[in-house]
C-alpha atoms as a PDB file:
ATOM      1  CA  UNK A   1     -33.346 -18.589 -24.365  1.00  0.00           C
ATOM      2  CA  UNK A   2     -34.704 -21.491 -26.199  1.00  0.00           C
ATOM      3  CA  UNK A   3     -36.750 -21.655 -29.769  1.00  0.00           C
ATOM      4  CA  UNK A   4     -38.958 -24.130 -30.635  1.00  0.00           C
ATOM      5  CA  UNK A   5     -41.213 -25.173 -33.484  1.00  0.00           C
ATOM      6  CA  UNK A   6     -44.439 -26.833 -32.860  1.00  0.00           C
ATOM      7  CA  UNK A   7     -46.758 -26.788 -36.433  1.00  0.00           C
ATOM      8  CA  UNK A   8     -45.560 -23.769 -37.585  1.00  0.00           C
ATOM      9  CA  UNK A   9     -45.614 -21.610 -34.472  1.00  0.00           C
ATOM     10  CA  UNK A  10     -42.336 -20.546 -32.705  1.00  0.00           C
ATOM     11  CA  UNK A  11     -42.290 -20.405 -28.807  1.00  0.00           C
ATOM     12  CA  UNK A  12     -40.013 -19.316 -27.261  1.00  0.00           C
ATOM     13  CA  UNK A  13     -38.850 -21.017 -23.677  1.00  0.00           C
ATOM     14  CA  UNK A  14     -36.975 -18.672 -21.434  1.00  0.00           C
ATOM     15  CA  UNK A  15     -34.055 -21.011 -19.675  1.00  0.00           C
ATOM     16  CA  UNK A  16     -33.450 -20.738 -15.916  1.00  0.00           C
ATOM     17  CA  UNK A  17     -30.058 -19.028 -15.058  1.00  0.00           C
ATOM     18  CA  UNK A  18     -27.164 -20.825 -14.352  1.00  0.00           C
ATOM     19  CA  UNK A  19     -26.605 -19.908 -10.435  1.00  0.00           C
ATOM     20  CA  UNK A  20     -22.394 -18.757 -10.125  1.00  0.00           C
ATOM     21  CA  UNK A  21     -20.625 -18.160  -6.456  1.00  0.00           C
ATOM     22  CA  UNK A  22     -17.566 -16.212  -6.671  1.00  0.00           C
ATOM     23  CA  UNK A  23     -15.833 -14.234  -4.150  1.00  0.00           C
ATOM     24  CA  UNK A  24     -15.424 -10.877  -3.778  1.00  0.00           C
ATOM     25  CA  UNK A  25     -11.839  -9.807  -5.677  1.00  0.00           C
ATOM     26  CA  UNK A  26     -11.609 -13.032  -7.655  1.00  0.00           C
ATOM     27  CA  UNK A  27     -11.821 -12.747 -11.149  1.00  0.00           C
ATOM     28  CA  UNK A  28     -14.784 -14.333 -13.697  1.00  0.00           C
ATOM     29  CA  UNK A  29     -15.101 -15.177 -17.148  1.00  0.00           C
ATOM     30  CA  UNK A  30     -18.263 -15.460 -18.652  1.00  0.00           C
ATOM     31  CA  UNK A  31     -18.468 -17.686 -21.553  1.00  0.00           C
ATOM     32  CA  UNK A  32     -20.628 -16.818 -24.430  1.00  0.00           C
ATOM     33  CA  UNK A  33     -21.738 -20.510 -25.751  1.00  0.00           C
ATOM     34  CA  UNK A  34     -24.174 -19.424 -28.542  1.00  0.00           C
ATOM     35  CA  UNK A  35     -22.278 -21.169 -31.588  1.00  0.00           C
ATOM     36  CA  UNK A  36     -21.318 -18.393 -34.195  1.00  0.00           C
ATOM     37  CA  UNK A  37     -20.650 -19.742 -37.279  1.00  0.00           C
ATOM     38  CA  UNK A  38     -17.450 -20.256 -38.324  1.00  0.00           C
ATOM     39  CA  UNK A  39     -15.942 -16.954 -40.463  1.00  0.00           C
ATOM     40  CA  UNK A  40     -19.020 -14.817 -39.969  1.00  0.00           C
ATOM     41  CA  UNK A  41     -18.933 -11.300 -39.287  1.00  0.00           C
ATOM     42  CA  UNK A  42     -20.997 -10.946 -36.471  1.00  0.00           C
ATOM     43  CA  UNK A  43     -22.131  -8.078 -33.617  1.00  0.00           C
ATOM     44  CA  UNK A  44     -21.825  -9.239 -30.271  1.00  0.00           C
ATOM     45  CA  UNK A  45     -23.660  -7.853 -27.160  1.00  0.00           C
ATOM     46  CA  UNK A  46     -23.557  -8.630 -23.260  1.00  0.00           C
ATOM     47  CA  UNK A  47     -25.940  -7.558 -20.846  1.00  0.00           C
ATOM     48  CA  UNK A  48     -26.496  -7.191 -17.062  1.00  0.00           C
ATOM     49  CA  UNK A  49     -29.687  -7.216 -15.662  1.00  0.00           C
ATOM     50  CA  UNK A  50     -31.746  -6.990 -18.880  1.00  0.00           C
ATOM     51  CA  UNK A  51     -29.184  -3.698 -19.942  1.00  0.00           C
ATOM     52  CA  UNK A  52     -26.124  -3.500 -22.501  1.00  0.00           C
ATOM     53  CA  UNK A  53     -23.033  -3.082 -21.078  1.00  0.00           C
ATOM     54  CA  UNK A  54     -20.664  -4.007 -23.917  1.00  0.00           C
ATOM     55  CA  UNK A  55     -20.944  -4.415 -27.682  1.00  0.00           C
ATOM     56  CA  UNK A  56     -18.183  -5.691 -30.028  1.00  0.00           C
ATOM     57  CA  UNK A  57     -18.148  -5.828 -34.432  1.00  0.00           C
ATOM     58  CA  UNK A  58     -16.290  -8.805 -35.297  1.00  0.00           C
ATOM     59  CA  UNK A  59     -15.535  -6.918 -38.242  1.00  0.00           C
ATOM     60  CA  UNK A  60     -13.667  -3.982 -36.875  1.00  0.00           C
ATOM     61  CA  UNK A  61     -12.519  -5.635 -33.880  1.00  0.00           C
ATOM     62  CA  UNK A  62     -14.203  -2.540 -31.916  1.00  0.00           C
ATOM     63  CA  UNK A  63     -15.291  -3.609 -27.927  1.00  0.00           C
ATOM     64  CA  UNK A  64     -17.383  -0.561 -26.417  1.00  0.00           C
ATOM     65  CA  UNK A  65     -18.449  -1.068 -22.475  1.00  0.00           C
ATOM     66  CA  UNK A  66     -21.200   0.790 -21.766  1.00  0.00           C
ATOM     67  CA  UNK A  67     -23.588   1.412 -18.669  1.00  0.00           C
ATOM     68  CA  UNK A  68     -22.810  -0.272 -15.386  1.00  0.00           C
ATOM     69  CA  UNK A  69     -19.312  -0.626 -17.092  1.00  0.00           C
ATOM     70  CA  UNK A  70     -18.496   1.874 -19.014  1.00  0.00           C
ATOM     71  CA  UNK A  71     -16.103   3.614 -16.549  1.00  0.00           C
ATOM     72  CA  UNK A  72     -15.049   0.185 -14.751  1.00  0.00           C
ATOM     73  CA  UNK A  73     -11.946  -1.327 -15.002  1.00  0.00           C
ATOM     74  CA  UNK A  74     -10.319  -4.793 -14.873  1.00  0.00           C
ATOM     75  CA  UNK A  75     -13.002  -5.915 -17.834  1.00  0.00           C
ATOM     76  CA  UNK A  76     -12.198  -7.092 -20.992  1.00  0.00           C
ATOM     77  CA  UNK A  77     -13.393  -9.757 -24.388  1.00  0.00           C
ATOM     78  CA  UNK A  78     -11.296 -12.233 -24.348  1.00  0.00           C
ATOM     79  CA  UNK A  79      -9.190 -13.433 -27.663  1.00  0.00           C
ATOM     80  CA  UNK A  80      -9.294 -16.046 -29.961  1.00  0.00           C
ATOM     81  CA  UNK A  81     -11.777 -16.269 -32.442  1.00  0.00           C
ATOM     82  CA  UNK A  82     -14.277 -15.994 -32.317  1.00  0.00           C
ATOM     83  CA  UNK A  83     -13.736 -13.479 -29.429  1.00  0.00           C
ATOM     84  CA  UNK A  84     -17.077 -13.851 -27.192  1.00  0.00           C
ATOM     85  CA  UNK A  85     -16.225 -14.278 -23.699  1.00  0.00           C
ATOM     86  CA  UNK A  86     -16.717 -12.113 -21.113  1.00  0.00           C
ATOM     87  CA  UNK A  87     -14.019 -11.363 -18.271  1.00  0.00           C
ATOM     88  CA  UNK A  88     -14.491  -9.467 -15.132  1.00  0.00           C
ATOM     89  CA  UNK A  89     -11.597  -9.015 -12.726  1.00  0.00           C
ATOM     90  CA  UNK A  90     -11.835  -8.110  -9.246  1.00  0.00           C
ATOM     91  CA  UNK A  91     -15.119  -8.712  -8.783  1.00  0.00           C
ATOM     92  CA  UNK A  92     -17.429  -6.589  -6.253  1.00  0.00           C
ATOM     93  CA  UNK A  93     -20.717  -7.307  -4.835  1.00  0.00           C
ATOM     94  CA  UNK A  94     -22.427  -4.193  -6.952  1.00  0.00           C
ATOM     95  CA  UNK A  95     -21.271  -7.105  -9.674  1.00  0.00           C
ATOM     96  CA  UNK A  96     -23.704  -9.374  -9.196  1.00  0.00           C
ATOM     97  CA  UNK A  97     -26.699  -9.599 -11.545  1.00  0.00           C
ATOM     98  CA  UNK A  98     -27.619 -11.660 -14.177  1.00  0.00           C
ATOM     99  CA  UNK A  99     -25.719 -12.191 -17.321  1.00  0.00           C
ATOM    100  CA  UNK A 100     -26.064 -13.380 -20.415  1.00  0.00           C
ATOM    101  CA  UNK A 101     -24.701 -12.415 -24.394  1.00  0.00           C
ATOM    102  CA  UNK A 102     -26.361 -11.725 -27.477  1.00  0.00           C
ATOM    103  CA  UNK A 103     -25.510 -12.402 -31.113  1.00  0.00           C
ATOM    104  CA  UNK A 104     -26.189 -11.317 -34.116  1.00  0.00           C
ATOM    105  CA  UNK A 105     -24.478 -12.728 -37.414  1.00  0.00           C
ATOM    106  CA  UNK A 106     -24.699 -10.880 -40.332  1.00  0.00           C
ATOM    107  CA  UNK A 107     -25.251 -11.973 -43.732  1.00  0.00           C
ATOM    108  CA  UNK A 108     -27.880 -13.699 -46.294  1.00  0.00           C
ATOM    109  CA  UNK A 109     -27.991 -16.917 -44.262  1.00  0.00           C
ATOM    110  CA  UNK A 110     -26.645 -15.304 -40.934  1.00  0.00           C
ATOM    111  CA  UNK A 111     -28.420 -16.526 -37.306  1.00  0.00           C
ATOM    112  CA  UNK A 112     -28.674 -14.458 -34.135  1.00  0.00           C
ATOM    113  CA  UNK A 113     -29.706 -15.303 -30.680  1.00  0.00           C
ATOM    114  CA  UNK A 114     -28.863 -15.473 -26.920  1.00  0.00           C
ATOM    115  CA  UNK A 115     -26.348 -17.341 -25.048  1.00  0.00           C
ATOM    116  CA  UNK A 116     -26.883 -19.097 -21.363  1.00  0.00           C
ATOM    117  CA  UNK A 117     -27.935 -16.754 -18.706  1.00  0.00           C
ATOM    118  CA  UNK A 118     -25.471 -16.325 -15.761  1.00  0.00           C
ATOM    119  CA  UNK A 119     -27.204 -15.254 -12.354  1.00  0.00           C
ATOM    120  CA  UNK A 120     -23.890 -13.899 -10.367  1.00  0.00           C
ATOM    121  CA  UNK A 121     -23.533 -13.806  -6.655  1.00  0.00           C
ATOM    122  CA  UNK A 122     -20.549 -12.020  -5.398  1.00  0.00           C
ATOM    123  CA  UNK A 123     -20.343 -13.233  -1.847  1.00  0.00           C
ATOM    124  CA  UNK A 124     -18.390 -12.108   1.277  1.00  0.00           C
ATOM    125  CA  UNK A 125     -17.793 -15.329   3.930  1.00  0.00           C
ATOM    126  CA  UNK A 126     -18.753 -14.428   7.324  1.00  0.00           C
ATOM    127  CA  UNK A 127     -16.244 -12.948   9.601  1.00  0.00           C
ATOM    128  CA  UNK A 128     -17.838 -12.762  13.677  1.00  0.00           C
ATOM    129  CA  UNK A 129     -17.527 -10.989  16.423  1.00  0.00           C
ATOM    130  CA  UNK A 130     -19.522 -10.970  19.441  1.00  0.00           C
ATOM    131  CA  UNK A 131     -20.376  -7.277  21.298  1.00  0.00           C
ATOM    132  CA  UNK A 132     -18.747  -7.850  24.630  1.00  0.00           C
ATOM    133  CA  UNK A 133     -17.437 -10.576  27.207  1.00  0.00           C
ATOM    134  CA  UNK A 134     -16.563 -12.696  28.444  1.00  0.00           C
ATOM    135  CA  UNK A 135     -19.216 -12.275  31.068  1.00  0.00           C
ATOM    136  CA  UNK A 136     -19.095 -13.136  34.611  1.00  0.00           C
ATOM    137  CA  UNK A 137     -22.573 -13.061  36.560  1.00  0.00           C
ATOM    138  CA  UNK A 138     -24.206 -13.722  39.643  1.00  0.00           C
ATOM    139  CA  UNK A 139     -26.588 -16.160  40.680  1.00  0.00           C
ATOM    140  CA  UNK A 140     -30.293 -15.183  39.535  1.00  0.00           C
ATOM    141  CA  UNK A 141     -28.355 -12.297  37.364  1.00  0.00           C
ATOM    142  CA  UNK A 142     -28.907 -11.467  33.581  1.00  0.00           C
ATOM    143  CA  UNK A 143     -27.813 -10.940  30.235  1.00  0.00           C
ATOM    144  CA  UNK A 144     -27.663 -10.329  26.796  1.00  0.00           C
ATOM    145  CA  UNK A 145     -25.332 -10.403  23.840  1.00  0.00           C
ATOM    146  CA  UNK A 146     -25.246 -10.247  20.127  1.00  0.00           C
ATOM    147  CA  UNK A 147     -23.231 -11.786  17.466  1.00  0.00           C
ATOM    148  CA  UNK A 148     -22.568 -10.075  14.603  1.00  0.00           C
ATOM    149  CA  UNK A 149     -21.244 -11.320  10.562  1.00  0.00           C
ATOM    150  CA  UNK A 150     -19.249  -8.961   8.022  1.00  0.00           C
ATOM    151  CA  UNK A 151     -20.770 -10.963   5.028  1.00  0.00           C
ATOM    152  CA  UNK A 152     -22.622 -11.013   1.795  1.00  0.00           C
ATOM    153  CA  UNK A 153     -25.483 -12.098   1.476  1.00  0.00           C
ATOM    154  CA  UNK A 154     -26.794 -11.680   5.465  1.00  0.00           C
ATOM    155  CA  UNK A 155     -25.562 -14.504   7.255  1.00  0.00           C
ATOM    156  CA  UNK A 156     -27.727 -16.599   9.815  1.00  0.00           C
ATOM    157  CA  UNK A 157     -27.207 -17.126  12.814  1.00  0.00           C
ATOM    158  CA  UNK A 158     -26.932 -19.959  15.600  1.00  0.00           C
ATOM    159  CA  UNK A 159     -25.672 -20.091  19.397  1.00  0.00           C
ATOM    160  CA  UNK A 160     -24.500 -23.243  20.651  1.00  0.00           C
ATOM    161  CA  UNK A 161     -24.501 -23.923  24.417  1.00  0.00           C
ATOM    162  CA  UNK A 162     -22.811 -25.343  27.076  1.00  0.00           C
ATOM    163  CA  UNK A 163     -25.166 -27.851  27.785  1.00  0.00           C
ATOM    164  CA  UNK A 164     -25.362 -28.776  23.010  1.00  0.00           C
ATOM    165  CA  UNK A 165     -28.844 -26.929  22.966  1.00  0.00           C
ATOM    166  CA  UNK A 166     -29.203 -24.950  19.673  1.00  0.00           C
ATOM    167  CA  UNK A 167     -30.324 -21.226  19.593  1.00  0.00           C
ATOM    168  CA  UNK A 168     -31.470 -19.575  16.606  1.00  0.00           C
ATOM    169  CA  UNK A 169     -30.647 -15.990  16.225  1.00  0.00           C
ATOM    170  CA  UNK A 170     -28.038 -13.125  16.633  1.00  0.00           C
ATOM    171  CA  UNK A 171     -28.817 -12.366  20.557  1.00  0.00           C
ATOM    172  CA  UNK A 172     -28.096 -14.504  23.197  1.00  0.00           C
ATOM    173  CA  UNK A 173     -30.013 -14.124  26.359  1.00  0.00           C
ATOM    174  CA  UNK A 174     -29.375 -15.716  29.791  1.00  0.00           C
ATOM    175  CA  UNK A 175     -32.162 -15.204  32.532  1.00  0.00           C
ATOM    176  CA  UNK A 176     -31.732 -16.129  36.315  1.00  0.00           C
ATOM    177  CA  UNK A 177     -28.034 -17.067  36.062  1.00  0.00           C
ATOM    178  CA  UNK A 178     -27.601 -20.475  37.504  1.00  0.00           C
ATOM    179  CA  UNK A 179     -24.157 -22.537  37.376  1.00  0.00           C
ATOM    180  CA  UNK A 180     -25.675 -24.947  34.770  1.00  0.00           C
ATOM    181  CA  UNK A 181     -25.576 -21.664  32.776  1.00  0.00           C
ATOM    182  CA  UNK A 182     -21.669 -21.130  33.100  1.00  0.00           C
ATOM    183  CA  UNK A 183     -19.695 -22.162  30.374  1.00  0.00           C
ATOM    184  CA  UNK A 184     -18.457 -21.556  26.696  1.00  0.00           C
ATOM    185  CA  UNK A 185     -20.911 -20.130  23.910  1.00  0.00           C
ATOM    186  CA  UNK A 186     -20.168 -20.359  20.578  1.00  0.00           C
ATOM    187  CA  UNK A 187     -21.920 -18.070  17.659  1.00  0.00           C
ATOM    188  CA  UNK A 188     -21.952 -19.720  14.296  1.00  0.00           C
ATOM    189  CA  UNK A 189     -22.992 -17.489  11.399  1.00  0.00           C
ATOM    190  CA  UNK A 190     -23.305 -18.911   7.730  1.00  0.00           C
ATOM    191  CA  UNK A 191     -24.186 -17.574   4.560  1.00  0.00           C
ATOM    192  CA  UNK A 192     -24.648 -19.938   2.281  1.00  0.00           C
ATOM    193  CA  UNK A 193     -20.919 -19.527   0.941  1.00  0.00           C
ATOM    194  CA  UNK A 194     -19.278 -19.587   3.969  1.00  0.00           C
ATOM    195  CA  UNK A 195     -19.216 -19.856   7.379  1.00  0.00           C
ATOM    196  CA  UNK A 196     -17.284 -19.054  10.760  1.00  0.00           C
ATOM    197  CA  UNK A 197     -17.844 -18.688  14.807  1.00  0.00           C
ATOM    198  CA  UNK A 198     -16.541 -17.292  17.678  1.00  0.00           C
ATOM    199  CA  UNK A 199     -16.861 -18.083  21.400  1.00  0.00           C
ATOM    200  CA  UNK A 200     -17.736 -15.632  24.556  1.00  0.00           C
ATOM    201  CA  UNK A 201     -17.025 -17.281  28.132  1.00  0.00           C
ATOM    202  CA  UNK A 202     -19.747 -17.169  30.884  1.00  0.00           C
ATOM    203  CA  UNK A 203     -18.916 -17.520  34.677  1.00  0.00           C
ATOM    204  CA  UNK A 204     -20.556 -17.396  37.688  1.00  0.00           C
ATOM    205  CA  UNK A 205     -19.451 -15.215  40.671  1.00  0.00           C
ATOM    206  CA  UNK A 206     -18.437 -16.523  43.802  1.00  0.00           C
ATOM    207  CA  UNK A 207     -21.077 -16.352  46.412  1.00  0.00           C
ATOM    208  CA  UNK A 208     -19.770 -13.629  49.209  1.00  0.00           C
ATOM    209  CA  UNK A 209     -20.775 -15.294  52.602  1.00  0.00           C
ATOM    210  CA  UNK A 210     -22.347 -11.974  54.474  1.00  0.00           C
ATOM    211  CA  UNK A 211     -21.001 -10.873  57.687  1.00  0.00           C
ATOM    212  CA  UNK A 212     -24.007 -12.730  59.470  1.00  0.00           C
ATOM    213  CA  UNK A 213     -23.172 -15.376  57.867  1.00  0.00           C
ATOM    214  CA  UNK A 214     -19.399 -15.536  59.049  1.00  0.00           C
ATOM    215  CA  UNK A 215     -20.445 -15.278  62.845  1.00  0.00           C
ATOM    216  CA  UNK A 216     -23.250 -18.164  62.447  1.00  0.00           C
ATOM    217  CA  UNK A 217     -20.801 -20.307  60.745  1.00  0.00           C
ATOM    218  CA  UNK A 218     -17.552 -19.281  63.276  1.00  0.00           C
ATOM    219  CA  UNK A 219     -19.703 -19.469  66.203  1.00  0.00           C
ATOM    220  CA  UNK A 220     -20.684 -22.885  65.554  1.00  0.00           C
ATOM    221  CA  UNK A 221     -17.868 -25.036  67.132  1.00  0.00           C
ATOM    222  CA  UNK A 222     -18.337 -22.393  70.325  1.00  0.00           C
ATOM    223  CA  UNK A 223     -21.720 -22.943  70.400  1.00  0.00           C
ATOM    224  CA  UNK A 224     -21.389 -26.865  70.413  1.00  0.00           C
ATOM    225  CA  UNK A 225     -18.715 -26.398  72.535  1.00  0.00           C
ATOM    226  CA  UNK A 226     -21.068 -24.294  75.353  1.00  0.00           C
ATOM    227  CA  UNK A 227     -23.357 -27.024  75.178  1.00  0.00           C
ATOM    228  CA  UNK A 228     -21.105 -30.236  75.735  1.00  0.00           C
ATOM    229  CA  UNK A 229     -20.161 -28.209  78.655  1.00  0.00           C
ATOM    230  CA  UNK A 230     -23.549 -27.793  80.405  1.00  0.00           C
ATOM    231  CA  UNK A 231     -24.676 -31.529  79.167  1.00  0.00           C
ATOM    232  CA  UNK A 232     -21.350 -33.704  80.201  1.00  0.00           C
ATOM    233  CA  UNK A 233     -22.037 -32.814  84.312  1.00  0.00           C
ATOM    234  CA  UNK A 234     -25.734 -34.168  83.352  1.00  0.00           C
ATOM    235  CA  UNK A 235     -24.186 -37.459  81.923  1.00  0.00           C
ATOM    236  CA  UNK A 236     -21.043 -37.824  84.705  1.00  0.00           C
ATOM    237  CA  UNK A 237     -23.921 -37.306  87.714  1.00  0.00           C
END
């Protein structure tokens, strides 16, 4: 949060968060950069999401977590002096919010006000799998599948086909099964933070020739055969 003074009146300018991508697990420190001066005995507060979680007194070195991390673990203000930072280990996606610290100095000529706001994203890259396959199909046959991401934030999707056409979406849908339709099908899903695929195999079935089929096709050469015979006394007369 900004101050400024134009004649006499004080406005005050809310600053846009500071956007922060950090796996889930990995550790974060949050650094407090509202300058305390130097030897002051000061109260320091950090909040999520508008809401106090921890409050510290310089003077009696006392840190107190409180709401959305009063009973969590892994956190901690770091050392040094002054002490101000913020560290979060392990992080987990009900740790995401937005962040920021709070001071207030005390004394006759003391100064108090906010530090950068953090807006935290604990993400998850994708992981994919694809329900089924690989899929083998007859001519004019159908078929659907659906790719699917462990991830945070919801991933998107894309299928990429045999033939380099682009679908958009988690299904994948083949209608009337032709052999420009066999093939390899990859699923791409991406986050924003991450991304991965996976492939699903699509063949096409042998055509069975039908009984019918057999005896026209074997009774061909006979046939030819039956009629050289009743033509070649034609062509010796």
């Amino acid at each position: 949060m900004l101050l400024r003074v134009f004649l006499g009146l004080v406005v005050v300018v809310a600053a846009a968060a500071l956007d922060i991508g950090v796996q889930r697990g990995q550790d974060h420190t949050f650094q407090c950069d509202f300058p305390i001066t130097a030897g002051a005995t000061y109260v320091l507060y950090w909040n999520k999401d508008g809401a106090q979680i921890m409050n510290y007194l310089s003077a009696t070195e006392e840190v107190s977590f409180t709401g959305d991390f009063a009973d969590r673990g892994g956190v901690q203000l770091s050392g040094g002096s002054p002490r101000k930072d913020l560290i979060v280990e392990n992080l987990q996606i009900a740790d995401s919010g937005e962040y920021h610290c709070s001071v207030n100095e005390i004394g006759a000529t003391a100064q108090s006000g906010d530090g950068t706001m953090y807006q935290l994203m604990v993400f998850v890259p994708p992981s994919v799998t694809i329900s089924g396959g690989p899929y083998q199909l007859g001519e004019g046959e159908s078929m659907t599948t659906t790719c699917r991401a462990n991830s945070h934030p919801a991933s998107n999707f894309t299928w990429t086909l045999p033939s380099g056409d682009v679908s958009e979406g988690a299904s994948l849908q083949i209608k009337n099964m032709t052999l420009a339709d066999a093939g390899t099908y990859r699923c791409t899903a991406d986050n924003g933070y991450g991304s991965a695929y996976e492939t699903v195999q699509v063949t096409m079935k042998e055509k069975v020739i039908g009984g019918s089929d057999v005896m026209r096709v074997q009774g061909l050469p006979v046939m030819l055969l039956l009629i050289a015979s009743l033509l070649l006394p034609v062509f010796l007369s």
